[in-house]
C-alpha atoms as a PDB file:
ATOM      1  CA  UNK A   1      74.110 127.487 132.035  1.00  0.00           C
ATOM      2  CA  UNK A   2      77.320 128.936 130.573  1.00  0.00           C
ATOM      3  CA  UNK A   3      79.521 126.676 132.208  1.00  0.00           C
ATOM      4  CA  UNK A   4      77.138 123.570 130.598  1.00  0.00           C
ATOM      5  CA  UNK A   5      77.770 125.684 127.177  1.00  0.00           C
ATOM      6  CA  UNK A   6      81.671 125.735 127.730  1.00  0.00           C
ATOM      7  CA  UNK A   7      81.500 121.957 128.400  1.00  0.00           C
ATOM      8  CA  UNK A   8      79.794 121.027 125.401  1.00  0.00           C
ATOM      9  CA  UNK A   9      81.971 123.216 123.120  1.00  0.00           C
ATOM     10  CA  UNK A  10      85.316 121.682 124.856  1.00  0.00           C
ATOM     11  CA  UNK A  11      83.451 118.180 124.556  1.00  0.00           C
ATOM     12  CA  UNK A  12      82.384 118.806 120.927  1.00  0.00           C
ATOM     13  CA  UNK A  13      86.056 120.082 120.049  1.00  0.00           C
ATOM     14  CA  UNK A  14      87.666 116.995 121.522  1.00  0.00           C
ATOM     15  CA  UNK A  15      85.654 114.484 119.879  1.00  0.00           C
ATOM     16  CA  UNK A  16      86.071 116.582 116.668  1.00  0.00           C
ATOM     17  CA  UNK A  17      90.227 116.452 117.640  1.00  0.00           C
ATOM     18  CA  UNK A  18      89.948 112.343 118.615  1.00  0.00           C
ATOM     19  CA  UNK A  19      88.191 112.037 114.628  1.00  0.00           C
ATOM     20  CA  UNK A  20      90.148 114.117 112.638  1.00  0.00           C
ATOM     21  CA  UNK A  21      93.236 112.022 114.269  1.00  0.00           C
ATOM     22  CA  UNK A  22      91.548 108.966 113.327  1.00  0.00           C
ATOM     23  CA  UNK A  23      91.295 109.685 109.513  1.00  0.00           C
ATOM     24  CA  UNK A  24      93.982 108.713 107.243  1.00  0.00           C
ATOM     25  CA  UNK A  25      93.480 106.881 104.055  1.00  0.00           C
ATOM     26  CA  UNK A  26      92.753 103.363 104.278  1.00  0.00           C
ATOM     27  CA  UNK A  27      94.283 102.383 101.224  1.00  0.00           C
ATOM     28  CA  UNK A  28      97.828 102.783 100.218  1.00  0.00           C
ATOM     29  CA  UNK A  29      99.426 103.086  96.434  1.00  0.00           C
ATOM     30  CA  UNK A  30     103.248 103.708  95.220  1.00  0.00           C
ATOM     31  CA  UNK A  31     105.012 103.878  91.716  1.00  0.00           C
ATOM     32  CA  UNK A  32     108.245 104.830  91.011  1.00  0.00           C
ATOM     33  CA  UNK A  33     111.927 103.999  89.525  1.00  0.00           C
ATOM     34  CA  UNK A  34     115.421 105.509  89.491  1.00  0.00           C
ATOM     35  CA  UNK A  35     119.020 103.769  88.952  1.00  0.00           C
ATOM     36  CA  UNK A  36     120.664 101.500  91.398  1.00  0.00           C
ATOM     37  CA  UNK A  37     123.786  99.729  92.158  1.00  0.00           C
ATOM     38  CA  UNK A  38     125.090  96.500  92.800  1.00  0.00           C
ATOM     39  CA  UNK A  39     126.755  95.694  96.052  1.00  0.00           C
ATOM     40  CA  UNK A  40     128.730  92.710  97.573  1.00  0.00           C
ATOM     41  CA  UNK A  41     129.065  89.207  95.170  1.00  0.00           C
ATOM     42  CA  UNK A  42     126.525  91.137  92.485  1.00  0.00           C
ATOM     43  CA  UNK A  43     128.792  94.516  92.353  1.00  0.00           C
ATOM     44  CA  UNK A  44     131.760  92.707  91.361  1.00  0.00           C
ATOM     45  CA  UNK A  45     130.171  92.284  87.589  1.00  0.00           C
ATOM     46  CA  UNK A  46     127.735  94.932  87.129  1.00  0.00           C
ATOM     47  CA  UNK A  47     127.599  98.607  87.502  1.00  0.00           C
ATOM     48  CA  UNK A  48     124.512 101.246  87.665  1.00  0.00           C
ATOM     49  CA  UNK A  49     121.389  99.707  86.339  1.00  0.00           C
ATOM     50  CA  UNK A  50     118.270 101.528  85.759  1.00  0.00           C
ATOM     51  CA  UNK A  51     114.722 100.005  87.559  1.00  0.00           C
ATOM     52  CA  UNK A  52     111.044 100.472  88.744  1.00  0.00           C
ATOM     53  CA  UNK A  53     108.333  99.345  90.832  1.00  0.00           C
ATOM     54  CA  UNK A  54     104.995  99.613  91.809  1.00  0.00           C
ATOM     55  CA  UNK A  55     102.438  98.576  94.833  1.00  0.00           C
ATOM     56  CA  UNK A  56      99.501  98.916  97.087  1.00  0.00           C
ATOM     57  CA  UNK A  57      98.364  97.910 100.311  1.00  0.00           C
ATOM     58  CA  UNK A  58      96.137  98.602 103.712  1.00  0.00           C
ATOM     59  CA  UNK A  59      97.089 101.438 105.927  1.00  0.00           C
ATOM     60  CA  UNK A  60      96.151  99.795 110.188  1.00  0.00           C
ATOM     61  CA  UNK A  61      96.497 103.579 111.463  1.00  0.00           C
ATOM     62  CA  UNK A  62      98.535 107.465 110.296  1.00  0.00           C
ATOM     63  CA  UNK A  63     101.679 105.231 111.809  1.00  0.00           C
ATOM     64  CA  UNK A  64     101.868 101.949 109.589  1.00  0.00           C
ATOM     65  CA  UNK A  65     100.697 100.159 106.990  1.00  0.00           C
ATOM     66  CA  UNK A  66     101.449  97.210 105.186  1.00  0.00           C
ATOM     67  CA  UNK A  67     102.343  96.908 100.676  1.00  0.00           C
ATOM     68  CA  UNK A  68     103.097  94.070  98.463  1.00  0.00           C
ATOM     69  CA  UNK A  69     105.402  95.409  95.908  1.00  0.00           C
ATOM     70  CA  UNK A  70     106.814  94.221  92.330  1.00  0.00           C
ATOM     71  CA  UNK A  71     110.587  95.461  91.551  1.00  0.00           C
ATOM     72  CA  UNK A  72     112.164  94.750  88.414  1.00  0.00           C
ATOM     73  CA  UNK A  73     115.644  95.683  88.564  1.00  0.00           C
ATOM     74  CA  UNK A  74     117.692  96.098  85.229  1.00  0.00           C
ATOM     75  CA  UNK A  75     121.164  93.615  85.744  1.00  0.00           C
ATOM     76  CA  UNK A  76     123.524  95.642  83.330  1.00  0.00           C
ATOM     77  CA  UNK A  77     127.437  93.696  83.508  1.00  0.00           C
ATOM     78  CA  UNK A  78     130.217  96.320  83.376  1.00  0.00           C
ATOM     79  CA  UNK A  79     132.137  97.160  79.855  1.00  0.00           C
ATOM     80  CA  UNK A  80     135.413  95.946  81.782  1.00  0.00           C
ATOM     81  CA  UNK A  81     133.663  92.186  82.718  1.00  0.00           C
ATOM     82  CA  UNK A  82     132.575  92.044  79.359  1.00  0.00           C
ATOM     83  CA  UNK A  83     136.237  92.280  77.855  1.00  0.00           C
ATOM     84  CA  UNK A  84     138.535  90.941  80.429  1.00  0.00           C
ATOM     85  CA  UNK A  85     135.657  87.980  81.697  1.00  0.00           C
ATOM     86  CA  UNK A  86     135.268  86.912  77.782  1.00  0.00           C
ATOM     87  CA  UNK A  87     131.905  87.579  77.879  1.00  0.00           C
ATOM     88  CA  UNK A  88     129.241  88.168  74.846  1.00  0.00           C
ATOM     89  CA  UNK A  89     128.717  92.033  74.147  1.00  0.00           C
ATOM     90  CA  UNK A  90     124.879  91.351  74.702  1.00  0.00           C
ATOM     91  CA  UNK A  91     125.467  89.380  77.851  1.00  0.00           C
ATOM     92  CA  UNK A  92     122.750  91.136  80.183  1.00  0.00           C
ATOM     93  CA  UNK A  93     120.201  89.935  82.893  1.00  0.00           C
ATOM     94  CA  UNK A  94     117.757  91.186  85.569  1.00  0.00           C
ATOM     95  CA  UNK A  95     116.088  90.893  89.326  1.00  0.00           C
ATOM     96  CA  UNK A  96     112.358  90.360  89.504  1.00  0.00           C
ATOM     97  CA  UNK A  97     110.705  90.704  93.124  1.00  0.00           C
ATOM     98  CA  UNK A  98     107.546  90.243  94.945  1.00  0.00           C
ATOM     99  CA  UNK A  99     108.055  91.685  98.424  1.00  0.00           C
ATOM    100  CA  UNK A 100     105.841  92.576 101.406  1.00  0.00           C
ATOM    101  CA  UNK A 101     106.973  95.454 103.570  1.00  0.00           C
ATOM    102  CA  UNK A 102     105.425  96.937 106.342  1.00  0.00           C
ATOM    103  CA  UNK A 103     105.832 100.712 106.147  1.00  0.00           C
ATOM    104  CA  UNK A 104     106.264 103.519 109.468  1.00  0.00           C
ATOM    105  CA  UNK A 105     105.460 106.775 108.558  1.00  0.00           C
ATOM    106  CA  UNK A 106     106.249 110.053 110.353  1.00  0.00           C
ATOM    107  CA  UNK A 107     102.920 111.812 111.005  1.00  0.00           C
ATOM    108  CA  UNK A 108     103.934 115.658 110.469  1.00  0.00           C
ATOM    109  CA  UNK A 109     101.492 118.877 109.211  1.00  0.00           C
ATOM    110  CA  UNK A 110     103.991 120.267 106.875  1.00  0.00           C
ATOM    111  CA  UNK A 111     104.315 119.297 103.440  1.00  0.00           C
ATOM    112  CA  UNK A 112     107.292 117.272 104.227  1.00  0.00           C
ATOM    113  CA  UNK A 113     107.267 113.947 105.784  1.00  0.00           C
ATOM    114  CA  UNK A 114     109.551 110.588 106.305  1.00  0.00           C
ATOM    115  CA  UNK A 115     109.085 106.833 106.409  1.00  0.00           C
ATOM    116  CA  UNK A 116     110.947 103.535 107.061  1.00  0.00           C
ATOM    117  CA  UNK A 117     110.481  99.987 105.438  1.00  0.00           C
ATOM    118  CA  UNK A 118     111.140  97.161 105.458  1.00  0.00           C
ATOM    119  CA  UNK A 119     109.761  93.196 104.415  1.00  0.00           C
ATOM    120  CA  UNK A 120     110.886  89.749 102.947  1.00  0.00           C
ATOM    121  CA  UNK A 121     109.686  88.319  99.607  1.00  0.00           C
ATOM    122  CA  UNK A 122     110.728  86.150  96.928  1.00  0.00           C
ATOM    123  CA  UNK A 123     113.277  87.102  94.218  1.00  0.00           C
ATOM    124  CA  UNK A 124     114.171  85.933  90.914  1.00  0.00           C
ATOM    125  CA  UNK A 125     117.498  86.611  88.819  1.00  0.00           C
ATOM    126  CA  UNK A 126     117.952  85.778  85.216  1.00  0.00           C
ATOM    127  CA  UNK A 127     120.670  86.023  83.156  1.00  0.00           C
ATOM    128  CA  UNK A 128     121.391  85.360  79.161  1.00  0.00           C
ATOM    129  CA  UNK A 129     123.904  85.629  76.795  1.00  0.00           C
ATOM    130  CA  UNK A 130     124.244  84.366  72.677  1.00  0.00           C
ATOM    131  CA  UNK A 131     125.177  80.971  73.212  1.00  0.00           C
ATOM    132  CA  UNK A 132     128.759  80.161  73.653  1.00  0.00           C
ATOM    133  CA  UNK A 133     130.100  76.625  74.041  1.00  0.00           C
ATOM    134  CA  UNK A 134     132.813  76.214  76.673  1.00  0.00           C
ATOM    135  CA  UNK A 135     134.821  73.385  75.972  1.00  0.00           C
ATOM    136  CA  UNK A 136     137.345  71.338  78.318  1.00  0.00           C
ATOM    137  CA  UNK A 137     140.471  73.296  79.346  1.00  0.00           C
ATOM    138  CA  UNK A 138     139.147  77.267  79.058  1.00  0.00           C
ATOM    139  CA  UNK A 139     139.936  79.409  81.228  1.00  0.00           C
ATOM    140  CA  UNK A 140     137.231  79.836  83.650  1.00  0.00           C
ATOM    141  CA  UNK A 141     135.958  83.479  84.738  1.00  0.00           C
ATOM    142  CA  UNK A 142     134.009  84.251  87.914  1.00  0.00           C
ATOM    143  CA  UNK A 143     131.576  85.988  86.132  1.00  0.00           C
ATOM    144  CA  UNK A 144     130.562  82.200  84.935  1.00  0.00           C
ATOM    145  CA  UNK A 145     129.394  81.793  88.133  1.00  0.00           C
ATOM    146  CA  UNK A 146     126.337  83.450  87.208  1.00  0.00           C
ATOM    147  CA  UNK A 147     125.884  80.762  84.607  1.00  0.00           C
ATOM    148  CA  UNK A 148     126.136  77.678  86.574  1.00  0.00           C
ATOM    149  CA  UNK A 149     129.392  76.622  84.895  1.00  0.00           C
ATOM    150  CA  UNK A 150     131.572  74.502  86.862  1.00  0.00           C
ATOM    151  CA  UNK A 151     135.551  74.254  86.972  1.00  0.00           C
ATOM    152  CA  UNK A 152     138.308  72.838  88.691  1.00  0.00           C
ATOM    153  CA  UNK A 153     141.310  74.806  89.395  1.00  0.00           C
ATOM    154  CA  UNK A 154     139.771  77.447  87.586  1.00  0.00           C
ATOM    155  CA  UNK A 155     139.581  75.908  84.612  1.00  0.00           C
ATOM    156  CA  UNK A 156     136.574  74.020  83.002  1.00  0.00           C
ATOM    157  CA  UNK A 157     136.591  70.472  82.830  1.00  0.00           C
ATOM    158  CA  UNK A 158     134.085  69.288  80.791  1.00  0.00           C
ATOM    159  CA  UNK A 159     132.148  70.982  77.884  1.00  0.00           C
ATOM    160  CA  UNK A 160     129.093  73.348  79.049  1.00  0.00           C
ATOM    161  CA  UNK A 161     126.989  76.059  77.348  1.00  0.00           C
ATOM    162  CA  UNK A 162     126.764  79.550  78.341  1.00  0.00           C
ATOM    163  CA  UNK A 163     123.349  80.607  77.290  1.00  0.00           C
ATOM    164  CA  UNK A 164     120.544  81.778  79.814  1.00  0.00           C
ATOM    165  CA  UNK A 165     119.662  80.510  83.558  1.00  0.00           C
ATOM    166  CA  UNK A 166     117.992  81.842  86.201  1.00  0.00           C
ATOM    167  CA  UNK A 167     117.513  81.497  89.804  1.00  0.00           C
ATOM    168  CA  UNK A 168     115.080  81.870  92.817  1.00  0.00           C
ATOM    169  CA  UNK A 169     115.677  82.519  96.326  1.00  0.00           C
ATOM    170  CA  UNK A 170     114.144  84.205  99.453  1.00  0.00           C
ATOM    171  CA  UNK A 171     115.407  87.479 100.728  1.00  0.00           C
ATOM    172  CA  UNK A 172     114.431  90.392 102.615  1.00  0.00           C
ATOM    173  CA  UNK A 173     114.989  94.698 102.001  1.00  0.00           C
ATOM    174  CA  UNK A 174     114.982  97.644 104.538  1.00  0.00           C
ATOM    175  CA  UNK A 175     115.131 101.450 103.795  1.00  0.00           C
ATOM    176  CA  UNK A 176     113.673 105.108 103.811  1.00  0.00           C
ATOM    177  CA  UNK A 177     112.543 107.760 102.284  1.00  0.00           C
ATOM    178  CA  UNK A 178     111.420 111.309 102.164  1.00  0.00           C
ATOM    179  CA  UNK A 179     107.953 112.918 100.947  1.00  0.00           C
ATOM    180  CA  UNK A 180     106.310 115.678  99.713  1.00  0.00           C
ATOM    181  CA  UNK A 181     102.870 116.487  99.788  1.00  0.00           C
ATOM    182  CA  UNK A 182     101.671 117.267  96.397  1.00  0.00           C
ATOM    183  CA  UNK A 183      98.342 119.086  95.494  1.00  0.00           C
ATOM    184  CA  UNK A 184      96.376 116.527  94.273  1.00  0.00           C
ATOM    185  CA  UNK A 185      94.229 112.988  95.948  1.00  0.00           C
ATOM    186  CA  UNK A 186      96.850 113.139  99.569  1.00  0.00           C
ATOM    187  CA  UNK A 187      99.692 112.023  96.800  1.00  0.00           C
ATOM    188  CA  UNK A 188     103.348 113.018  98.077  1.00  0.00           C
ATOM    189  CA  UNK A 189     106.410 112.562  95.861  1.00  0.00           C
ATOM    190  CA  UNK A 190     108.619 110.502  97.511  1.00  0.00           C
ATOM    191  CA  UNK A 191     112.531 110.119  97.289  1.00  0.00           C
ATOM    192  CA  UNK A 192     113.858 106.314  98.695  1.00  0.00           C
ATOM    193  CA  UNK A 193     116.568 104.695  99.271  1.00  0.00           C
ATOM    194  CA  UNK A 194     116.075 100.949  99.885  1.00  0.00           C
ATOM    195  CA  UNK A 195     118.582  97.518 100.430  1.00  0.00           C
ATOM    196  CA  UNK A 196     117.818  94.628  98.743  1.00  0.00           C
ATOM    197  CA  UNK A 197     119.347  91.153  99.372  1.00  0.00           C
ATOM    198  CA  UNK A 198     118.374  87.604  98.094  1.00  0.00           C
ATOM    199  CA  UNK A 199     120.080  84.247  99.541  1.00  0.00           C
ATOM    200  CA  UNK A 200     120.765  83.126  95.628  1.00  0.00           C
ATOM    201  CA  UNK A 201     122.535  79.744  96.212  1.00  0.00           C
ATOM    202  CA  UNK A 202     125.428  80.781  93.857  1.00  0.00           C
ATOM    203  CA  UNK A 203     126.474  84.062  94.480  1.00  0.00           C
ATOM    204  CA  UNK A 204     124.079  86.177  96.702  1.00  0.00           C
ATOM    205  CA  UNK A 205     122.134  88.864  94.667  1.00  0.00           C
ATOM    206  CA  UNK A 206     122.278  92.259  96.744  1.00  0.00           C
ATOM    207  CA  UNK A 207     121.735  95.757  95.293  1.00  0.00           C
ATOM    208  CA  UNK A 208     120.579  99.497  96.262  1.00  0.00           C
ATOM    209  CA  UNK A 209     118.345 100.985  94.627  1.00  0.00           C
ATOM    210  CA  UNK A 210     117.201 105.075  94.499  1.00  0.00           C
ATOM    211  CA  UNK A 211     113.677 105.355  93.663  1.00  0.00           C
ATOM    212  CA  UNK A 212     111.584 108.773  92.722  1.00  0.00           C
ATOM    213  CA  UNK A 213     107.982 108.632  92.728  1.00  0.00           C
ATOM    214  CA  UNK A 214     104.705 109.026  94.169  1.00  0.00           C
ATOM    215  CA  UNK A 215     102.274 107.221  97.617  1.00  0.00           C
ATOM    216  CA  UNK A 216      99.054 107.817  98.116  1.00  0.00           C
END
């Protein structure tokens, strides 16, 4: 009879092990925002921006999940372009993106926890300026590029505007981050670093950016 007892209770705390490993939350949320920096063709003309995003998806197990997330990324051109690339003071522009990542997580029972991921989405770059009227035979700058304005031997050969364009391109990110379980809903603050890169027909669109927020 005892040994029947002792098999039920190691039954019963088994099953009771093989549930409590098998609930995690179904859903997944993030917000969050930080600074960032430009890297590769993008870096040349602009310097630490400030940006945010936000998301949500479906968690398949403790392991992985997947999110579509929004970024909007702030594009801020460096004092020195400005002046040396003859460019308007309020010259400015910024990255939109729509992304879908799937996301590993760490499993740990401490407070602290890690996480890698990565996705592909669609991007979107804009830039504007006052309008400024480039006529034949000025100097062209390779911060132009940007604009869509053309030139031949670096100079421009016919008369364009420099006002506002913006283009879209596929791309993908990867990255990590670190958490912290907080005391509230399973929410963790969460610390990430995360590479961005879009396939922007002109001059490729890359950047870093270092988010603080909170998943849950």
């Amino acid at each position: 009879m005892s040994r029947r007892i002792l098999s039920l209770v190691a039954l019963s705390v088994l099953l009771m092990g093989a549930a409590s490993a098998q609930q995690f939350n179904r859903f997944n949320f993030n917000v969050g925002g930080g600074f960032g920096g430009g890297l590769g063709d993008i870096g040349k003309f602009t310097g630490k921006s400030y940006q945010g995003g936000a998301g949500g998806g479906v968690n398949f197990s403790r392991r992985f999940g997947v999110n579509a997330e929004y970024m909007y990324y702030n594009l801020a051109f460096k004092d020195s372009v400005i002046k040396n690339q003859f460019l308007p003071t309020d010259a400015g522009g910024r990255l939109q993106s729509l992304t879908l990542n799937g996301i590993f997580t760490i499993p740990t029972h401490s407070k602290w926890g890690a996480y890698a991921i990565a996705g592909v989405g669609f991007y979107r770059r804009s830039v504007e300026a006052t309008s400024d009227v480039l006529v034949q035979g000025t100097p062209w700058q390779p911060v132009y590029a940007l604009w869509g304005i053309t030139e031949t031997n670096k100079v421009i050969t016919e008369t364009q505007t420099l006002s506002s364009r913006t283009v879209n391109a596929a791309g993908y990110n990867f990255g990590g981050g670190l958490t912290y379980r907080v005391p509230f809903h399973h929410a963790r603050f969460y610390v990430e670093g995360r590479y961005h890169h879009a396939n922007t027909n002109d001059l490729h669109t890359t950047v870093f950016p270092v988010s603080v927020g909170l998943r849950w």
